[in-house]
Protein backbone atom coordinates (compact mmCIF):
# COMPACT_ATOMS: atom_id res chain seq x y z
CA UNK A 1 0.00 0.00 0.00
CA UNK A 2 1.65 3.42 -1.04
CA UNK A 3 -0.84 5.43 0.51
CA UNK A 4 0.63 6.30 4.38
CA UNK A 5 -2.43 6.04 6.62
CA UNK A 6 -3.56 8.30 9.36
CA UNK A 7 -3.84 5.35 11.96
CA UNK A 8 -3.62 1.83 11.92
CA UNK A 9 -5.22 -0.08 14.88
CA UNK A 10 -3.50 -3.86 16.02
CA UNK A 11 -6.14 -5.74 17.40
CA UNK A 12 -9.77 -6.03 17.22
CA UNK A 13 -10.98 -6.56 20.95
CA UNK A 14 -12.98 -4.24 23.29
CA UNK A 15 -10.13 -1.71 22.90
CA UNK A 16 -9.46 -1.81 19.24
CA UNK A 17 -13.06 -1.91 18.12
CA UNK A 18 -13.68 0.99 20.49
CA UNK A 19 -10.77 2.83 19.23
CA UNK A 20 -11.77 2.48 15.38
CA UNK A 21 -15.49 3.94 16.37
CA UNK A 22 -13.60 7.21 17.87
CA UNK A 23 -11.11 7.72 15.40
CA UNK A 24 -13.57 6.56 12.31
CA UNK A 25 -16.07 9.50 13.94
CA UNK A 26 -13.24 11.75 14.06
CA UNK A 27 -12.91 11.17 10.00
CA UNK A 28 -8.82 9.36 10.47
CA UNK A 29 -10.46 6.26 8.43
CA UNK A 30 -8.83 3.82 10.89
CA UNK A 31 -7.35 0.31 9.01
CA UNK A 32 -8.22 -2.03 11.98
CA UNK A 33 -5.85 -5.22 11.60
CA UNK A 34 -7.70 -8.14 13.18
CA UNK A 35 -4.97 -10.03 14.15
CA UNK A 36 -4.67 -14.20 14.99
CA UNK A 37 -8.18 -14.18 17.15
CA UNK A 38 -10.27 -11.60 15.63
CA UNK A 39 -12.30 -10.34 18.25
CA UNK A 40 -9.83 -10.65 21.25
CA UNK A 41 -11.11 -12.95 24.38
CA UNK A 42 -14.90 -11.78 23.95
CA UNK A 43 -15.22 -14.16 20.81
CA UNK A 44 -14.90 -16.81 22.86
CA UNK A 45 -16.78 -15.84 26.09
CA UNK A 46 -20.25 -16.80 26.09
CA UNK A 47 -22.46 -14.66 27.85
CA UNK A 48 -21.25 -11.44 29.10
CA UNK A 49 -23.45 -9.75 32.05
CA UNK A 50 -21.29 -6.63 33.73
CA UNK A 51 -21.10 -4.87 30.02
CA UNK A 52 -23.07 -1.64 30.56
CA UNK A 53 -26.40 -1.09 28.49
CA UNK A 54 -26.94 -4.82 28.28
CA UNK A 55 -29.55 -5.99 31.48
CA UNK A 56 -30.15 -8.95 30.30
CA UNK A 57 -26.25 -9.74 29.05
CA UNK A 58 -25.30 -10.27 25.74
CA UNK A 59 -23.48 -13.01 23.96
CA UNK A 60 -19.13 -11.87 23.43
CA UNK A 61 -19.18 -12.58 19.81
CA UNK A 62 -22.61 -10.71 19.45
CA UNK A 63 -21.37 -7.77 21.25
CA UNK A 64 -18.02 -7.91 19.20
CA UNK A 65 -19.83 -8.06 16.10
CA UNK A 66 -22.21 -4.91 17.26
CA UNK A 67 -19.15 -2.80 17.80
CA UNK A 68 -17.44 -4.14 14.31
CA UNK A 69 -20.52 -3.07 12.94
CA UNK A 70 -20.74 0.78 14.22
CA UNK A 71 -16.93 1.19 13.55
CA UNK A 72 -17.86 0.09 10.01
CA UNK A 73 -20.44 2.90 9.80
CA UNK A 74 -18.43 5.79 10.51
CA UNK A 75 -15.50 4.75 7.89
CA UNK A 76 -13.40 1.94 9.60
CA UNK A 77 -11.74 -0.70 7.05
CA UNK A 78 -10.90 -3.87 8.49
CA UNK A 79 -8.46 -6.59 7.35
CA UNK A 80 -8.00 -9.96 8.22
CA UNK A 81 -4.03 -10.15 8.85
CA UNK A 82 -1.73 -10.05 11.70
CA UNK A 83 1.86 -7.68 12.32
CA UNK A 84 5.00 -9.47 11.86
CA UNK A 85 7.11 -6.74 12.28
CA UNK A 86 6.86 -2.89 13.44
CA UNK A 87 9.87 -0.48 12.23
CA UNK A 88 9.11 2.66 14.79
CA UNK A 89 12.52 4.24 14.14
CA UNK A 90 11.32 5.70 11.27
CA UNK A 91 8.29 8.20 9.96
CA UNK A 92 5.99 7.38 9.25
CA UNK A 93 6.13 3.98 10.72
CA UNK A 94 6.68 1.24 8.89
CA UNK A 95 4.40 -2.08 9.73
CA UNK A 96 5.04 -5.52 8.08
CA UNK A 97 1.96 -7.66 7.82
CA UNK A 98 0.85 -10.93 7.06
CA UNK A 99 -0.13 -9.55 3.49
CA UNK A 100 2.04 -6.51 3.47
CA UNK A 101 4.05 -3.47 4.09
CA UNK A 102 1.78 -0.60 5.29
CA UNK A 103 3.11 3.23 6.23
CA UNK A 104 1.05 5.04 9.12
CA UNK A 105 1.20 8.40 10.89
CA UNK A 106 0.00 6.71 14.23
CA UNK A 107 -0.03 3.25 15.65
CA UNK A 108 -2.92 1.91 18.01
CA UNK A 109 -1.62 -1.22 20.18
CA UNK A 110 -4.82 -2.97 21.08
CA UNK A 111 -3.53 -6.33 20.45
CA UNK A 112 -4.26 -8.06 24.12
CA UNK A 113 -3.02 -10.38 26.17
CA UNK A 114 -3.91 -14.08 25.71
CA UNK A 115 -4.91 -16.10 28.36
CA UNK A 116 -2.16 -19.32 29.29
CA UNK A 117 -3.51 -22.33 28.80
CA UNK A 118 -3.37 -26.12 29.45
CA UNK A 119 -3.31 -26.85 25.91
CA UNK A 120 -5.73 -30.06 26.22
CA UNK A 121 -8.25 -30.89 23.42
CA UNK A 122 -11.09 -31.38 25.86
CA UNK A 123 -10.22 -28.16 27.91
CA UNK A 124 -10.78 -25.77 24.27
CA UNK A 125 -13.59 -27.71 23.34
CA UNK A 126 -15.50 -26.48 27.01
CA UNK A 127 -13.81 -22.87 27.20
CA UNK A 128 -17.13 -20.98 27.49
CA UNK A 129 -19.20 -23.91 28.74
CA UNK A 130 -17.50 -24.32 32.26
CA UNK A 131 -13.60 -23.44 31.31
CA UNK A 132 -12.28 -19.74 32.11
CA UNK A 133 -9.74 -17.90 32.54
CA UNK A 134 -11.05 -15.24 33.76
CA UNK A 135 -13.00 -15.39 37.42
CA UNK A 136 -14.22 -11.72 37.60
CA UNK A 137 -16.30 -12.16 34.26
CA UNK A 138 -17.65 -15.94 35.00
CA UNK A 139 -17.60 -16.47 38.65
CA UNK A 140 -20.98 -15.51 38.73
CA UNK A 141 -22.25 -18.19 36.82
CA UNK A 142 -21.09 -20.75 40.01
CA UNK A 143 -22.67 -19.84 42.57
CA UNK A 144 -23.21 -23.03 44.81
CA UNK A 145 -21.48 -24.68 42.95
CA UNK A 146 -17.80 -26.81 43.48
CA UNK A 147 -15.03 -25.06 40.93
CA UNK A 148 -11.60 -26.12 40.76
CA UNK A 149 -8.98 -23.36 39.84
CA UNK A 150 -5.22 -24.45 37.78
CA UNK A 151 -1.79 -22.79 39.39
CA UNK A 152 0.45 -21.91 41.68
CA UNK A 153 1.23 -18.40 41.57
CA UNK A 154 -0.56 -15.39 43.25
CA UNK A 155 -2.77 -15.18 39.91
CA UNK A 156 -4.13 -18.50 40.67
CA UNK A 157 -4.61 -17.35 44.89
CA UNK A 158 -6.46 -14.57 44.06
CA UNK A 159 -8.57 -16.24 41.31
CA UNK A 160 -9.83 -19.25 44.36
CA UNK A 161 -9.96 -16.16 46.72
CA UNK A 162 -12.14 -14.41 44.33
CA UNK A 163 -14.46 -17.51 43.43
CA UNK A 164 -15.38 -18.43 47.05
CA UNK A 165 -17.76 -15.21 47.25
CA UNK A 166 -19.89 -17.57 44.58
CA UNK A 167 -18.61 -21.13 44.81
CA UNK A 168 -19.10 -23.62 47.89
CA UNK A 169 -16.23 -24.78 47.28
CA UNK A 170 -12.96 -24.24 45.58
CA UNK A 171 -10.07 -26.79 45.00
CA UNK A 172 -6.59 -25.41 44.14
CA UNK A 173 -4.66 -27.81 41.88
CA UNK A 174 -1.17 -27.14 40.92
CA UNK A 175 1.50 -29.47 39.56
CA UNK A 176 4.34 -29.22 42.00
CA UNK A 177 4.56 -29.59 45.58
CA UNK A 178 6.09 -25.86 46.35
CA UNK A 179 3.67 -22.75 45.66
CA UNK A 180 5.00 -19.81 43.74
CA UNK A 181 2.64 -17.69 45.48
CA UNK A 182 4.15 -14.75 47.46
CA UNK A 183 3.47 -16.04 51.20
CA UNK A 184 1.00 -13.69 52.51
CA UNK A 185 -1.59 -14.61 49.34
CA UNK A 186 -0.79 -18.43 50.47
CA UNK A 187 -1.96 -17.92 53.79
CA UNK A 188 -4.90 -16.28 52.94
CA UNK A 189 -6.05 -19.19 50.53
CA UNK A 190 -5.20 -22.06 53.11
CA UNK A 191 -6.76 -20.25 56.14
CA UNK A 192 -9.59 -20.13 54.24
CA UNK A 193 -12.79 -22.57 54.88
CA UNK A 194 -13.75 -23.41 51.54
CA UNK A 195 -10.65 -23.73 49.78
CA UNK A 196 -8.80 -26.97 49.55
CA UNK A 197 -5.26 -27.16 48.10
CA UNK A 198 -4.39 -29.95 45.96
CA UNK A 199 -0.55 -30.47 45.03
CA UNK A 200 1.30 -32.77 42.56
CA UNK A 201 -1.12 -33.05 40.59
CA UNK A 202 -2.23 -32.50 36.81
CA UNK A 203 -5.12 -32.43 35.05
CA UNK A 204 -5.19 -35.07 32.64
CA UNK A 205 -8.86 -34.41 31.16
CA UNK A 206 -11.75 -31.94 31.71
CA UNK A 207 -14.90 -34.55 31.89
CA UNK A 208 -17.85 -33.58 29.96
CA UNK A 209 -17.33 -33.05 26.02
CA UNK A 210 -20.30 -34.68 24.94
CA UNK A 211 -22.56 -33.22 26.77
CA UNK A 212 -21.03 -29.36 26.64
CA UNK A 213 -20.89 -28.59 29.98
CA UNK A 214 -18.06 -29.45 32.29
CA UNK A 215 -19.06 -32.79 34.50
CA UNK A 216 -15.48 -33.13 36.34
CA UNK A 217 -11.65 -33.29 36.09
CA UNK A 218 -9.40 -36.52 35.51
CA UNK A 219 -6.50 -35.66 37.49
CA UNK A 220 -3.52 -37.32 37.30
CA UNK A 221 -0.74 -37.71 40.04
CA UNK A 222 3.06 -36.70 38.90
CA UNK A 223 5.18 -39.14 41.30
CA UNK A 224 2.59 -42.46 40.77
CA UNK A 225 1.14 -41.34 37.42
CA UNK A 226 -2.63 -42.40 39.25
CA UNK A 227 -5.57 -40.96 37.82
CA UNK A 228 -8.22 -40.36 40.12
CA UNK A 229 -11.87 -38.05 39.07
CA UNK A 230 -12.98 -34.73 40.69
CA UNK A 231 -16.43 -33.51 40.19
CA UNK A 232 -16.63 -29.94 39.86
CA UNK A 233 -18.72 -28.24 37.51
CA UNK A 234 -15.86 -25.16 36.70
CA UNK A 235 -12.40 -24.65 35.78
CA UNK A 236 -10.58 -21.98 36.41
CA UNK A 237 -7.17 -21.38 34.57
CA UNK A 238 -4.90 -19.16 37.07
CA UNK A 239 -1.50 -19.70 34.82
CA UNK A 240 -1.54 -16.18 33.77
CA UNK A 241 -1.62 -14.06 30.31
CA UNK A 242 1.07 -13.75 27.60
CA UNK A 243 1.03 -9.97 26.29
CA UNK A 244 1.16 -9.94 22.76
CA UNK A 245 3.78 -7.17 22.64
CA UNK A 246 6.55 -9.21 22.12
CA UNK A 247 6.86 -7.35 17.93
CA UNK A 248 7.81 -4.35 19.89
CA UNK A 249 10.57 -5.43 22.17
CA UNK A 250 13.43 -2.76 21.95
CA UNK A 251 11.19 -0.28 20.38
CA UNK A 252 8.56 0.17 23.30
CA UNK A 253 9.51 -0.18 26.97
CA UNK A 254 7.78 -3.79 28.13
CA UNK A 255 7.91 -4.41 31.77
CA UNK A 256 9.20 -8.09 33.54
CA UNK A 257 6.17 -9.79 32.33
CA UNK A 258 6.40 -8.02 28.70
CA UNK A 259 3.50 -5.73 28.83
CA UNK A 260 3.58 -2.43 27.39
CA UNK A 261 4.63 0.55 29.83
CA UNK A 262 2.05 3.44 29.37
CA UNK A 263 2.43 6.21 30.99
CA UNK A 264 -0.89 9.04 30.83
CA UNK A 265 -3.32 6.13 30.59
CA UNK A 266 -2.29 5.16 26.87
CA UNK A 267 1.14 7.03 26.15
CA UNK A 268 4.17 4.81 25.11
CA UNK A 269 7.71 5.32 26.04
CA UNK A 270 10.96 4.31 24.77
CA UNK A 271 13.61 4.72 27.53
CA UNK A 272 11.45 6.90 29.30
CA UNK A 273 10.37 9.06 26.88
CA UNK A 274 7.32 9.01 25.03
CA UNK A 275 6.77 7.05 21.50
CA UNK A 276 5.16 10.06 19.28
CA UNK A 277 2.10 8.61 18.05
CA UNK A 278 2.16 5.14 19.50
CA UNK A 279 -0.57 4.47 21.88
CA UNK A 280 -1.55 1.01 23.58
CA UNK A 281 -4.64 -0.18 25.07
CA UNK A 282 -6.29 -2.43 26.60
CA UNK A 283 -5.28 -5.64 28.37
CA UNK A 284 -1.93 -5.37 26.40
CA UNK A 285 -1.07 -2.72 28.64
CA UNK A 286 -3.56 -3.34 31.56
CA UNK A 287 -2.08 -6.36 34.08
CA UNK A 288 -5.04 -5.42 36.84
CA UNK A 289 -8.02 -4.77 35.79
CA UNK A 290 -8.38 -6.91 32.21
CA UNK A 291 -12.20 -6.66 32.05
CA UNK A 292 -14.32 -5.78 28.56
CA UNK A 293 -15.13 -2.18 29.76
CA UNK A 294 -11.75 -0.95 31.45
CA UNK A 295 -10.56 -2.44 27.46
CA UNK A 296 -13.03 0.21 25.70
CA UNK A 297 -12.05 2.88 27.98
CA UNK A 298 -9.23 2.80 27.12
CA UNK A 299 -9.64 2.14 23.77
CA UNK A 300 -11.71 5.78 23.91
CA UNK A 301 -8.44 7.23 25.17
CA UNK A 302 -6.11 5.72 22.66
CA UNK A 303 -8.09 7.30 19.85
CA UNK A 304 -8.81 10.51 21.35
CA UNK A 305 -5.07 11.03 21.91
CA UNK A 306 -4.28 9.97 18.39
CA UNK A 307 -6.96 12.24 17.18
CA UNK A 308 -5.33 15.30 19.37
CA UNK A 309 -1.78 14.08 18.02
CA UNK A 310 -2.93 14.54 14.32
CA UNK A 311 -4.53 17.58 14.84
CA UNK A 312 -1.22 19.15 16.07
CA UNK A 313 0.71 18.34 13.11
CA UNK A 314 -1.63 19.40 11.00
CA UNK A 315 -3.58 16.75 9.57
């Protein structure tokens, strides 16, 4: 493409979509590149409750599809390709894609953070039908119910922490017999009533395929290789998120865990000092929070910022 674009958007989650409705309204035409899961984590939740404006929830992909649709109204071109490669030392930047070079004045990071998991067959054929990662959006759906939640780290305390306001009762698995967890978050989850820690253990299967809902876990044991069944009727993976910043490295400051250091809400930096142009949003940027609305927020901010960075220079 020889034409440089005002701003190209990575990512087309909560944040990206949100971002392409401001800056298409503001008349930038944003080129939205969907990236390798169009729709971010929403495509693959089922029914999402806490959304404002929806009392009755509303299905992810539906509500993903609603905001592709308004971002299409006001000017927003989409394309179905992913960034290989991002060349921010010159202007304007240069992005390698999956089916081409493009040149852009400004650079929206919405690409996300994908959630870690167990990598079983029977595990992505129940994500949305009793398999999360994320307790905050789902937990809900359990109360009463017996969950079981997957790590070792403070991620997976807070997630069985989190799940007992719903669940009757949680059961921490993890793999090893040490915790990872920082000691004070270990404490918490053993003091507490209805969580019981499980260690040594993996989980061999998630129980309940055929009839799409989850039914149980076959666990397996790591020193006697045993396999024994739990019933539960949730799983919760607390293994973390991989950022999907990693293009950027050296060109955008990443912290430990390699997401994208923002400072002013959506304001890259390079060495401390701020990226002209390059904004991030979303949970490629957001570690805490990670939740569909906090995504469009920011997505809002990302675009109004690119919209006030254009302006200056004249475009």
């Amino acid at each position: 493409m020889s034409e440089t674009l005002d701003t190209v958007i990575l990512g087309s989650g909560c944040a990206g979509l949100t971002a392409a409705i401001y800056t298409a309204r503001a008349g930038l035409k944003p080129l939205v590149l969907e990236g390798h899961e169009p729709g971010g984590q929403l495509s693959i939740t089922t029914l999402v409750e806490n959304f404002p404006g929806w009392p009755e929830g509303i299905q992810g992909p539906e509500l993903i599809a609603n905001m592709k649709k308004q971002a299409e109204r006001f000017g927003a071109s989409f394309a179905l390709t992913h960034l290989l490669k991002a060349d921010l030392g010159v202007y304007p930047y240069r992005l390698e894609t999956s089916t081409g070079e493009l040149r852009t004045h400004t650079l929206i990071v919405a690409s996300g953070a994908s959630a870690r998991w167990l990598g079983l067959p029977s595990e992505q054929a129940l994500i949305g039908h009793g398999v999360s990662s994320c307790a905050t959006c789902d937990g809900f759906f359990f109360r009463g119910k017996e969950i079981a939640v997957v790590g070792g780290g403070d991620s997976a305390m807070e997630e069985a922490l989190f799940l007992t306001r719903f669940a009757s009762k949680v059961t921490l698995l993890h793999r090893r017999e040490q915790f990872r967890a920082s000691k004070i978050m270990l404490e918490r989850a053993i003091a507490h009533p209805h969580i019981e820690l499980r260690t040594n253990v993996i989980v061999d299967e998630v129980l309940g395929v055929d009839e799409k809902e989850v039914k149980g876990l076959r666990l397996r044991d790591v020193a006697t290789g045993d396999l024994c069944e739990l019933a539960i009727s949730g799983m919760f993976l607390g293994i973390g998120h991989e950022p999907n910043a990693k293009m950027f490295a050296g060109q955008i400051d990443l912290d430990e865990d390699g997401y994208i250091v923002t400072t002013g809400n959506v304001l890259t930096t390079h060495n401390g000092v701020v990226v002209p142009g390059v904004f991030a949003c979303g949970d490629v940027q957001d570690r805490r929070y990670r939740q569909a609305i906090t995504a469009a927020g920011s997505g809002c901010m990302a675009a109004l910022e690119t919209e006030k960075f254009l302006e200056a220079r004249g475009h």
